[in-house]
PDB file of N, CA and C in Angstrom:
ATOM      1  N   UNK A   1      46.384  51.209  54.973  1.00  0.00           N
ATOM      2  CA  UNK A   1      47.290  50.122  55.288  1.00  0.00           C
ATOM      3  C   UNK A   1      46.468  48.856  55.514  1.00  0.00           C
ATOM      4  N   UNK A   2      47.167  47.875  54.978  1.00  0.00           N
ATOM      5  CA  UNK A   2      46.180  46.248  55.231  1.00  0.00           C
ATOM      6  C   UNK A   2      47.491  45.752  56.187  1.00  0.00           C
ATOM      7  N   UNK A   3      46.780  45.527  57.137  1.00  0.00           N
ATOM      8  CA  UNK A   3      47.070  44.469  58.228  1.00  0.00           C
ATOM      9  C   UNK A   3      46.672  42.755  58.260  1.00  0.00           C
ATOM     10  N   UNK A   4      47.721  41.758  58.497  1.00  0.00           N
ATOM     11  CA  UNK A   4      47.345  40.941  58.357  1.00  0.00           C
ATOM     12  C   UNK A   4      47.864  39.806  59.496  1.00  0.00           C
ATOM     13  N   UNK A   5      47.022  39.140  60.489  1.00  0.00           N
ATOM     14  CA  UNK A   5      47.281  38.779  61.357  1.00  0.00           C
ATOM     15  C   UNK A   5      46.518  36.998  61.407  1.00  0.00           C
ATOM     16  N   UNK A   6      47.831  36.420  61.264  1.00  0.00           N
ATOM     17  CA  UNK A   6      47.651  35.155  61.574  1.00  0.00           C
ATOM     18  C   UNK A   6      47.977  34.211  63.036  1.00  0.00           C
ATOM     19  N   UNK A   7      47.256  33.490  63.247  1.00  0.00           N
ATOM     20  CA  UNK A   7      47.327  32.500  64.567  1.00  0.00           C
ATOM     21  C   UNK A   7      47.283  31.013  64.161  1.00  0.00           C
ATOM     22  N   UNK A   8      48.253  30.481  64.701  1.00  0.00           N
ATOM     23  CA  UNK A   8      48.779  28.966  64.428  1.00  0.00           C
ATOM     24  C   UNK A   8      48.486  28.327  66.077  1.00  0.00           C
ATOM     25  N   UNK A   9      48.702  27.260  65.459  1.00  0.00           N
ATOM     26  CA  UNK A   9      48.252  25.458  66.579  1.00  0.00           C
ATOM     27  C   UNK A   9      49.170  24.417  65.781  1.00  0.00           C
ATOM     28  N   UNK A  10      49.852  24.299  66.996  1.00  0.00           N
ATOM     29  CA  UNK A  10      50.934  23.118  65.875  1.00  0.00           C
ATOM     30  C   UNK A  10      50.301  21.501  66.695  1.00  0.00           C
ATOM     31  N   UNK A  11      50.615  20.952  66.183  1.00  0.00           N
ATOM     32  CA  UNK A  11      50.092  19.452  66.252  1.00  0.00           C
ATOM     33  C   UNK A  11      50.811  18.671  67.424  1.00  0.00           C
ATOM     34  N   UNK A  12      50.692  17.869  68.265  1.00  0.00           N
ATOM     35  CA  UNK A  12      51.201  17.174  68.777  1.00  0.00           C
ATOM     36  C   UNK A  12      52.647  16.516  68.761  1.00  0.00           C
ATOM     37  N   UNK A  13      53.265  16.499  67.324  1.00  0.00           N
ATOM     38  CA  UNK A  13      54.239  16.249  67.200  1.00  0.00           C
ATOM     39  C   UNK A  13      55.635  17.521  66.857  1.00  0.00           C
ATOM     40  N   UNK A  14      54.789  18.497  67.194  1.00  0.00           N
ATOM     41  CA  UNK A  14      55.500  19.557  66.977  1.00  0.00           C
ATOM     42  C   UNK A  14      56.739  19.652  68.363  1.00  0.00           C
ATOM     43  N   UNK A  15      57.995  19.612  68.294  1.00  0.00           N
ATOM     44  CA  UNK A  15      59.129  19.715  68.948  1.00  0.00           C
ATOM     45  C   UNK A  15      59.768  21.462  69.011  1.00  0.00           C
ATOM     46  N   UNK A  16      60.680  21.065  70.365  1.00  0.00           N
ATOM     47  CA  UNK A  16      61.208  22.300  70.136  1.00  0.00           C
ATOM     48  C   UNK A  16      61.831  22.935  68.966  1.00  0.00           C
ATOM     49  N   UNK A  17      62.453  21.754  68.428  1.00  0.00           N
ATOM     50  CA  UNK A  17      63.398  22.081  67.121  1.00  0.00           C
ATOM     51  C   UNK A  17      62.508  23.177  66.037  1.00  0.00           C
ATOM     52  N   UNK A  18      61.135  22.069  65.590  1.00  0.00           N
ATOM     53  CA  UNK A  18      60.451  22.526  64.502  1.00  0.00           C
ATOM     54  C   UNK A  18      59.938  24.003  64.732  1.00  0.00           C
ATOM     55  N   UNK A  19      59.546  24.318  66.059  1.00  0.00           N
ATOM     56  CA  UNK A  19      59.238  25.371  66.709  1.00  0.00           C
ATOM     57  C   UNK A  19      59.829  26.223  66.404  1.00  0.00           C
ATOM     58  N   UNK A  20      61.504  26.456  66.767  1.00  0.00           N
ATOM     59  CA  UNK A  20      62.137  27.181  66.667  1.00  0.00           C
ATOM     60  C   UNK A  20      62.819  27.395  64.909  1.00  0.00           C
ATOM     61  N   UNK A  21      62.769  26.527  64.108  1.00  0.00           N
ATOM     62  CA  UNK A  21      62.988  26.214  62.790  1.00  0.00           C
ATOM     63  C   UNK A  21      61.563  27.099  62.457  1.00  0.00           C
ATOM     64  N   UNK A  22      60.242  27.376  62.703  1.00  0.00           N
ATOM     65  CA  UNK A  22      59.641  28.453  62.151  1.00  0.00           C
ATOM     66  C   UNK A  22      59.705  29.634  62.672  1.00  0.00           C
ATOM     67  N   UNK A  23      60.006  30.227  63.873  1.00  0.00           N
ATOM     68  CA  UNK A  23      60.819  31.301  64.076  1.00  0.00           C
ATOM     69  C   UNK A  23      61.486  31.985  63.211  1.00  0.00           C
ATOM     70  N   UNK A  24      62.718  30.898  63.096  1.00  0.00           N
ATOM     71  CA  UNK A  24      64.423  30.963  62.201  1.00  0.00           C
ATOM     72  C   UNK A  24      63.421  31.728  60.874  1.00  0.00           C
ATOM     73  N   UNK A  25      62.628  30.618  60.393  1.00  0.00           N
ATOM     74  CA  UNK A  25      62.197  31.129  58.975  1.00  0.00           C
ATOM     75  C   UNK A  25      61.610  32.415  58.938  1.00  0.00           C
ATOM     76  N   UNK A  26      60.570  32.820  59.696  1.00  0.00           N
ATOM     77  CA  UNK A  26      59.333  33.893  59.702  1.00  0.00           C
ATOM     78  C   UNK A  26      60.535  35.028  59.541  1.00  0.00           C
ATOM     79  N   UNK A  27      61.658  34.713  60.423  1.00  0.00           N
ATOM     80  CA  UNK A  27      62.355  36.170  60.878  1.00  0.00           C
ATOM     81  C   UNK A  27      63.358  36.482  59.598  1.00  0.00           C
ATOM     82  N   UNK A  28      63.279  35.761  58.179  1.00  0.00           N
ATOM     83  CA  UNK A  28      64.262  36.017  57.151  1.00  0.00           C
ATOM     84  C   UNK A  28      63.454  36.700  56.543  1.00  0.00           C
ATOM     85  N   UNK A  29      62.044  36.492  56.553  1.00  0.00           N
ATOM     86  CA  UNK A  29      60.949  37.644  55.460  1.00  0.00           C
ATOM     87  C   UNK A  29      61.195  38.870  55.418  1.00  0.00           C
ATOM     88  N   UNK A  30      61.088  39.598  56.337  1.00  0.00           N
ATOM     89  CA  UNK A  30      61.197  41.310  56.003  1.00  0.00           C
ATOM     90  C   UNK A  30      62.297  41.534  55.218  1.00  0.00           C
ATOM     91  N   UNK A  31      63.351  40.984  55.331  1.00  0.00           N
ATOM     92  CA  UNK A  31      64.208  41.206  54.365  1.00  0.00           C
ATOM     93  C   UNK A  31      64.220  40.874  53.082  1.00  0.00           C
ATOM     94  N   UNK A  32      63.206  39.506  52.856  1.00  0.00           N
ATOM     95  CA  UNK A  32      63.197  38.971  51.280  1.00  0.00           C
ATOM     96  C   UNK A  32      61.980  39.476  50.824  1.00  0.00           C
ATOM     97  N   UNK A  33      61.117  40.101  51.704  1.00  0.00           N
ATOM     98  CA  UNK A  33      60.125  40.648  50.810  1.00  0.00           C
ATOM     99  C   UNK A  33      59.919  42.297  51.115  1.00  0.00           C
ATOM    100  N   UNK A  34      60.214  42.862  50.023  1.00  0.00           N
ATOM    101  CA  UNK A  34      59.778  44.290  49.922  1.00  0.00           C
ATOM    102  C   UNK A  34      58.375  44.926  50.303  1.00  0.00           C
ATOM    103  N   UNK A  35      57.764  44.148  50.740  1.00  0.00           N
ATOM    104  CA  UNK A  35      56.147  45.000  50.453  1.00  0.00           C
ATOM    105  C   UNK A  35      55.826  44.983  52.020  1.00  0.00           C
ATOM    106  N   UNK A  36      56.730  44.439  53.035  1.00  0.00           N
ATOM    107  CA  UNK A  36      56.614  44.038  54.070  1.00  0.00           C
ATOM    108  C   UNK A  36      56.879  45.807  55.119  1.00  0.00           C
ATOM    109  N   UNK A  37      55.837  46.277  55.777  1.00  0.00           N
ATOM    110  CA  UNK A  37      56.509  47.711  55.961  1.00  0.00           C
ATOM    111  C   UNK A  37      56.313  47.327  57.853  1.00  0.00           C
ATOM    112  N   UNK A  38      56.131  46.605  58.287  1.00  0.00           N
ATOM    113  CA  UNK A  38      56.059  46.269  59.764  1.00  0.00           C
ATOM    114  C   UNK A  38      55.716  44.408  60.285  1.00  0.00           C
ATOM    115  N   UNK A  39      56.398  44.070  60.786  1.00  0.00           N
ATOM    116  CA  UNK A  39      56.439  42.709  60.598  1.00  0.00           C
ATOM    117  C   UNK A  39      56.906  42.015  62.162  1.00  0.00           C
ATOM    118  N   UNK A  40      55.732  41.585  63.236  1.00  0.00           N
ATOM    119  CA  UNK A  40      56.007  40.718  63.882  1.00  0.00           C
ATOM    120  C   UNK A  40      55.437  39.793  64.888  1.00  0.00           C
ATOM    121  N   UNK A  41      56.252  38.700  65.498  1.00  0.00           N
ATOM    122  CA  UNK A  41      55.405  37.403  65.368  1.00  0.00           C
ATOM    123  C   UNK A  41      56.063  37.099  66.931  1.00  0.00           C
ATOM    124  N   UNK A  42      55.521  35.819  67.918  1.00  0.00           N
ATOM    125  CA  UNK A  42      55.789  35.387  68.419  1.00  0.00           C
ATOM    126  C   UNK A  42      54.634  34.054  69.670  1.00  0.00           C
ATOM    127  N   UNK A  43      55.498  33.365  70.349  1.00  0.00           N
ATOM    128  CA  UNK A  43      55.054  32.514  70.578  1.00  0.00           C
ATOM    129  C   UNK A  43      54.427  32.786  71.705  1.00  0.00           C
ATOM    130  N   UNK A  44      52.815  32.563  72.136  1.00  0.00           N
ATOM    131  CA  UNK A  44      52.128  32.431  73.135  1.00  0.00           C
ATOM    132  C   UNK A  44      52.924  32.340  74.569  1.00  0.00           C
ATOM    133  N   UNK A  45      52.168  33.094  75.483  1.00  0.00           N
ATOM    134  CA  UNK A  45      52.930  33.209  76.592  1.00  0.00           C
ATOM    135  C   UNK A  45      52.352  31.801  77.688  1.00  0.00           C
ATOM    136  N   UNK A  46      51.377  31.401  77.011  1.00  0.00           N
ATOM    137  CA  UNK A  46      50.988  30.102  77.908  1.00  0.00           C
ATOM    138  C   UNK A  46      50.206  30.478  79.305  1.00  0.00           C
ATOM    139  N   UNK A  47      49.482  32.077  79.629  1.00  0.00           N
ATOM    140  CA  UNK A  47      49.042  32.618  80.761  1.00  0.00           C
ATOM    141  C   UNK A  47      47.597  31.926  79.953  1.00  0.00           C
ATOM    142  N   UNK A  48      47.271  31.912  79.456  1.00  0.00           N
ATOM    143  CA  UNK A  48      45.788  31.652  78.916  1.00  0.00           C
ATOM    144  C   UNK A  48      45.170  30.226  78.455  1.00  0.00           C
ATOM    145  N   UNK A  49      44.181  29.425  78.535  1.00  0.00           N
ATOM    146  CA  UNK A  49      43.550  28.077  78.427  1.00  0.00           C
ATOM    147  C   UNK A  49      43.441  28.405  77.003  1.00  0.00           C
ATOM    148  N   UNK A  50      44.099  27.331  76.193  1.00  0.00           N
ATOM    149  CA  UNK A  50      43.103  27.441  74.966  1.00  0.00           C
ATOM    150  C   UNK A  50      43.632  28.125  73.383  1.00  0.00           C
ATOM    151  N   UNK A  51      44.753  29.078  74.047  1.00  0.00           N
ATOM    152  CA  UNK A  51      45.567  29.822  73.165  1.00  0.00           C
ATOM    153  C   UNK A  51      46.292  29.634  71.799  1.00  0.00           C
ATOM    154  N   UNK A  52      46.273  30.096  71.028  1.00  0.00           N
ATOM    155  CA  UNK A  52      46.909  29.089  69.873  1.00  0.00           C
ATOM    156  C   UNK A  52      48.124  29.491  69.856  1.00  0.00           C
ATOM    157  N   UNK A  53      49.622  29.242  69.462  1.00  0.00           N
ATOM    158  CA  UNK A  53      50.896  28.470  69.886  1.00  0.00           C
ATOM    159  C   UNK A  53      51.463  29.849  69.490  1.00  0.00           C
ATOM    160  N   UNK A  54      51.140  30.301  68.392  1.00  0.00           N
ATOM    161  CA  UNK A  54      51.795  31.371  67.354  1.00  0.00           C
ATOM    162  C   UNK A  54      51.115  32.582  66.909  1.00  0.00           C
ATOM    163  N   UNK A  55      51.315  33.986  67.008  1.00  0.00           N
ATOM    164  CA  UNK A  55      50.923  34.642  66.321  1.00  0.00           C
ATOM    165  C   UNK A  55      51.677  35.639  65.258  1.00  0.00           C
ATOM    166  N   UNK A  56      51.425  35.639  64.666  1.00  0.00           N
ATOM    167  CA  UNK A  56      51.827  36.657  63.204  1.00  0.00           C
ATOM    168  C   UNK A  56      51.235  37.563  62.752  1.00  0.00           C
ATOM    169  N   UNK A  57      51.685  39.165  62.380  1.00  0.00           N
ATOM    170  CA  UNK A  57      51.224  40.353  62.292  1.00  0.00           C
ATOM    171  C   UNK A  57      52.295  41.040  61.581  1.00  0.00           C
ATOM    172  N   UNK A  58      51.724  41.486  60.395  1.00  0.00           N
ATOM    173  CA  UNK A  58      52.130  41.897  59.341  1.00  0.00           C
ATOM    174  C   UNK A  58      51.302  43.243  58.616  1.00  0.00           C
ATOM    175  N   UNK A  59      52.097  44.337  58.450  1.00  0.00           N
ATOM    176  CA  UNK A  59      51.733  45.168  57.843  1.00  0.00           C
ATOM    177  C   UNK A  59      51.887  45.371  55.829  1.00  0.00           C
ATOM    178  N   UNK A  60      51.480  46.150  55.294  1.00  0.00           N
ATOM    179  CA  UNK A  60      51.466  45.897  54.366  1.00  0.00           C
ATOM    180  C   UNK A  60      51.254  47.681  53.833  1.00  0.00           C
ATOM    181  N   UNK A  61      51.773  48.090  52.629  1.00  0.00           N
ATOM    182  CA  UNK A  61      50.522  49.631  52.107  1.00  0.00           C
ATOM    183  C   UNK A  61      49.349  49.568  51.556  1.00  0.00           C
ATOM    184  N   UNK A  62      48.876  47.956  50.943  1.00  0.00           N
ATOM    185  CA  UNK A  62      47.641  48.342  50.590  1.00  0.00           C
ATOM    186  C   UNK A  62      47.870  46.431  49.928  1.00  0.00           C
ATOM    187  N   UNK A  63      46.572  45.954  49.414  1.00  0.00           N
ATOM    188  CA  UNK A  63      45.885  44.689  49.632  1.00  0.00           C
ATOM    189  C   UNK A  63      46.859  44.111  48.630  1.00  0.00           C
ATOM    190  N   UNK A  64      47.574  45.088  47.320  1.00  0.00           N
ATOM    191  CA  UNK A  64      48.804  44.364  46.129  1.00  0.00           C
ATOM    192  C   UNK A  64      50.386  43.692  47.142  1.00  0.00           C
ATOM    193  N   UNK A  65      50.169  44.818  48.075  1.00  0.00           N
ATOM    194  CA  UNK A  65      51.437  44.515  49.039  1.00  0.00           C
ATOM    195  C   UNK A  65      51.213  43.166  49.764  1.00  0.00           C
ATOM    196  N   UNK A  66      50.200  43.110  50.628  1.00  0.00           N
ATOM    197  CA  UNK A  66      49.815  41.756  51.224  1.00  0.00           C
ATOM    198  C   UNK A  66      50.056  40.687  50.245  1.00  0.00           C
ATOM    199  N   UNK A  67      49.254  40.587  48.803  1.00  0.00           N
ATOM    200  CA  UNK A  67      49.086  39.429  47.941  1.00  0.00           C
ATOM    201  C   UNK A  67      50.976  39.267  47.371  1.00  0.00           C
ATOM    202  N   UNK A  68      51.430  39.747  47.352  1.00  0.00           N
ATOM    203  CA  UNK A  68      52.818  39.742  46.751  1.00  0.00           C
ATOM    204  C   UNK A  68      53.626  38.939  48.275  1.00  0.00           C
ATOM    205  N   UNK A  69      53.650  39.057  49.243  1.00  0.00           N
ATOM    206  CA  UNK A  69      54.001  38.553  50.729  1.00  0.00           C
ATOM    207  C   UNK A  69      52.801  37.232  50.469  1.00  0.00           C
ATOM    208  N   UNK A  70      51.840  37.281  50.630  1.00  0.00           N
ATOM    209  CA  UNK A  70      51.136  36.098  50.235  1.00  0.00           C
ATOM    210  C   UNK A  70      51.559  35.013  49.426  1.00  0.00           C
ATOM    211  N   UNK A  71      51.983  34.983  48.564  1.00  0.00           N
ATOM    212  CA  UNK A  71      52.580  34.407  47.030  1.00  0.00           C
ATOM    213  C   UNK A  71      54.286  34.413  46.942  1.00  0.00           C
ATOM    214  N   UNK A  72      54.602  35.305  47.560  1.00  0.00           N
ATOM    215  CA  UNK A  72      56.262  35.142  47.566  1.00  0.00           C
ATOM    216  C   UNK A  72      56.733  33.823  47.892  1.00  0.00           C
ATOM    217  N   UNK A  73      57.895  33.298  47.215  1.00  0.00           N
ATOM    218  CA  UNK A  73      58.547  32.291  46.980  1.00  0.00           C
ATOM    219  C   UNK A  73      59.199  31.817  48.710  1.00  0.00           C
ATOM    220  N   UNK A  74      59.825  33.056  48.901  1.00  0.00           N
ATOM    221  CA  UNK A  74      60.720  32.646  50.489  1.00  0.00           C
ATOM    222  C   UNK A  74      58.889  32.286  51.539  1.00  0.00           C
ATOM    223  N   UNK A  75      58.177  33.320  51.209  1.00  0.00           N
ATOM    224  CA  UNK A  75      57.164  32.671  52.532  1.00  0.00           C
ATOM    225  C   UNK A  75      56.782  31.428  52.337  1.00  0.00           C
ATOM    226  N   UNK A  76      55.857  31.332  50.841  1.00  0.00           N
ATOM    227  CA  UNK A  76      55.862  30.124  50.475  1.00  0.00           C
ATOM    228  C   UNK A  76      56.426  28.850  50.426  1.00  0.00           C
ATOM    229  N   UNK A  77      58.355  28.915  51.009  1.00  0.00           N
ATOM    230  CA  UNK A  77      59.097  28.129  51.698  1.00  0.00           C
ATOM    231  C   UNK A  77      58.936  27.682  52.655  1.00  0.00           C
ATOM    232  N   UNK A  78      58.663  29.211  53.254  1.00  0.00           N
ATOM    233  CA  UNK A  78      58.783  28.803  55.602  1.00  0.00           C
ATOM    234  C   UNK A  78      57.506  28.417  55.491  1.00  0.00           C
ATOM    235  N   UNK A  79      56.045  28.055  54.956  1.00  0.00           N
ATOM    236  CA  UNK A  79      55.135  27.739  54.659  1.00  0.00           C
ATOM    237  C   UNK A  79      55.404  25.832  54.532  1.00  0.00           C
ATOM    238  N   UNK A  80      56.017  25.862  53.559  1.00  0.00           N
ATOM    239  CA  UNK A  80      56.102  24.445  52.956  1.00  0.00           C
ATOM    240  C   UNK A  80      57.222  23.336  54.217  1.00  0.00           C
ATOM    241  N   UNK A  81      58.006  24.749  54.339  1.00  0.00           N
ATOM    242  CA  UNK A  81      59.408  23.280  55.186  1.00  0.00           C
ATOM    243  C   UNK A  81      59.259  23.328  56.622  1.00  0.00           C
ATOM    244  N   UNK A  82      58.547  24.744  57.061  1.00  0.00           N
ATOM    245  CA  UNK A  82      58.766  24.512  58.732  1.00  0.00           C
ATOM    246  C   UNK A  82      57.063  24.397  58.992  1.00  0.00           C
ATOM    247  N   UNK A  83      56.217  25.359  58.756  1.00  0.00           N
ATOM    248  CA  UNK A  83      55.093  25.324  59.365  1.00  0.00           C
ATOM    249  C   UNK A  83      54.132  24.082  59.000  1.00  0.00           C
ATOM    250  N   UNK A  84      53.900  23.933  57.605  1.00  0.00           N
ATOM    251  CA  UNK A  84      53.051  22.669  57.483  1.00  0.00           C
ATOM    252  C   UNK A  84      53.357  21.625  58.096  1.00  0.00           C
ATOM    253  N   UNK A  85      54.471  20.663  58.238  1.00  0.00           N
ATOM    254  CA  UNK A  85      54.758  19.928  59.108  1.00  0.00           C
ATOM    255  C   UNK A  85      54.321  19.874  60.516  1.00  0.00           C
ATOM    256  N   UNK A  86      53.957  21.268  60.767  1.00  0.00           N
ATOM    257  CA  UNK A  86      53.556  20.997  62.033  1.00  0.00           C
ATOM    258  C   UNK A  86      52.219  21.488  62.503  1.00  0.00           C
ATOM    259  N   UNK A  87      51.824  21.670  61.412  1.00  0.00           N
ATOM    260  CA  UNK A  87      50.511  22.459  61.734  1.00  0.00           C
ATOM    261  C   UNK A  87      48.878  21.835  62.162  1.00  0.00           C
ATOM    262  N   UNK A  88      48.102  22.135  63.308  1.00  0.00           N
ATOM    263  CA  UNK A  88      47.303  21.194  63.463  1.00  0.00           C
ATOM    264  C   UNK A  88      46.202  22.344  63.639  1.00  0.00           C
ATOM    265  N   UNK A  89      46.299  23.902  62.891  1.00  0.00           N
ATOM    266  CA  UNK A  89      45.062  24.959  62.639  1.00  0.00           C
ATOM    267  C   UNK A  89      45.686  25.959  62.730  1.00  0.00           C
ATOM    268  N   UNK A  90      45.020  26.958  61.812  1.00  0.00           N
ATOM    269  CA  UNK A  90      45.607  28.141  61.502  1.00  0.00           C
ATOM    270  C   UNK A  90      44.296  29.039  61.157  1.00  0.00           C
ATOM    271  N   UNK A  91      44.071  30.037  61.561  1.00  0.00           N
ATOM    272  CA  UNK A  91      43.310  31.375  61.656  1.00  0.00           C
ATOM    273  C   UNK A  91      43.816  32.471  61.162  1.00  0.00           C
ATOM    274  N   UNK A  92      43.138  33.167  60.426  1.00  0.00           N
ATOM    275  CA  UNK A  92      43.719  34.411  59.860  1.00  0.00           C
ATOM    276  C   UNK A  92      42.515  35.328  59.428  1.00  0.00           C
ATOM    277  N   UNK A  93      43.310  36.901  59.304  1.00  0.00           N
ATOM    278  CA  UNK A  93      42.183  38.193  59.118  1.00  0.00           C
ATOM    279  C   UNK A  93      43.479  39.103  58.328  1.00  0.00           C
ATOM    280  N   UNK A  94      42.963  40.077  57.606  1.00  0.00           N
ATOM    281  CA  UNK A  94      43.316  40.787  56.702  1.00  0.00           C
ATOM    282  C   UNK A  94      42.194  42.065  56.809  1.00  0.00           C
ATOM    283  N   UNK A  95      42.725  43.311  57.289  1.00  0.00           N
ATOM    284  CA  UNK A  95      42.132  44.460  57.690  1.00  0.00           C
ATOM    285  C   UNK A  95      42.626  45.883  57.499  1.00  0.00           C
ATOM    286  N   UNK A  96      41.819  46.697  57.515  1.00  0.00           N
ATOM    287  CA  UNK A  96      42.163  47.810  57.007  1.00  0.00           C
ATOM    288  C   UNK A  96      42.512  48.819  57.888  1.00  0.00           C
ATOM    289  N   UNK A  97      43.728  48.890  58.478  1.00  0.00           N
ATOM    290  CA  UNK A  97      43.918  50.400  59.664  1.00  0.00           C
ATOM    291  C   UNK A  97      44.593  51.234  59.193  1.00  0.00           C
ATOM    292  N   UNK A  98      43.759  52.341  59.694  1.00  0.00           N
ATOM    293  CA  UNK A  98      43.874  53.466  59.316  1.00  0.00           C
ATOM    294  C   UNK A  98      45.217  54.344  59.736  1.00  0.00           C
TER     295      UNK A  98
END
């Protein structure tokens, strides 16, 4: 199984709205993408200095499954209309558990 776990930092101008507008989006994927076999995300609890805003964790069966969720049209949406707008760094890993 490839695991794939991303961490976001939204920018200064990031609002509740936009916030919650990438939520709205992240949470339509499992359904529009098939290759998706465990899928979930949420916003920093704010106990920690330093933390980045968002995290995302995504399972996959193997590295064709990830790249197809990678490249899909709907992520590639919540990508383009909610997160870039607000994005001020993003971190990511792609791993193999067993």
């Amino acid at each position: 199984m490839v695991r794939h776990v991303v961490l976001l930092r939204w920018n200064d101008d990031a609002d509740d709205a936009a916030k919650a507008a990438v939520l709205d989006g992240l949470g339509t994927l499992p359904a529009a993408i098939e290759t998706i076999r465990a899928y979930a995300f949420g916003a920093d609890l704010g106990v920690g200095p330093g933390n980045f805003d968002l995290a995302v964790v995504a399972d996959f069966d193997d590295e064709a499954g990830y790249l197809t969720y990678r490249d899909h049209p709907a992520h590639q949406q919540v990508i383009a209309d909610h997160i870039a707008p607000i994005l001020a760094e993003r971190a990511a890993v792609q791993h193999l558990v067993d």
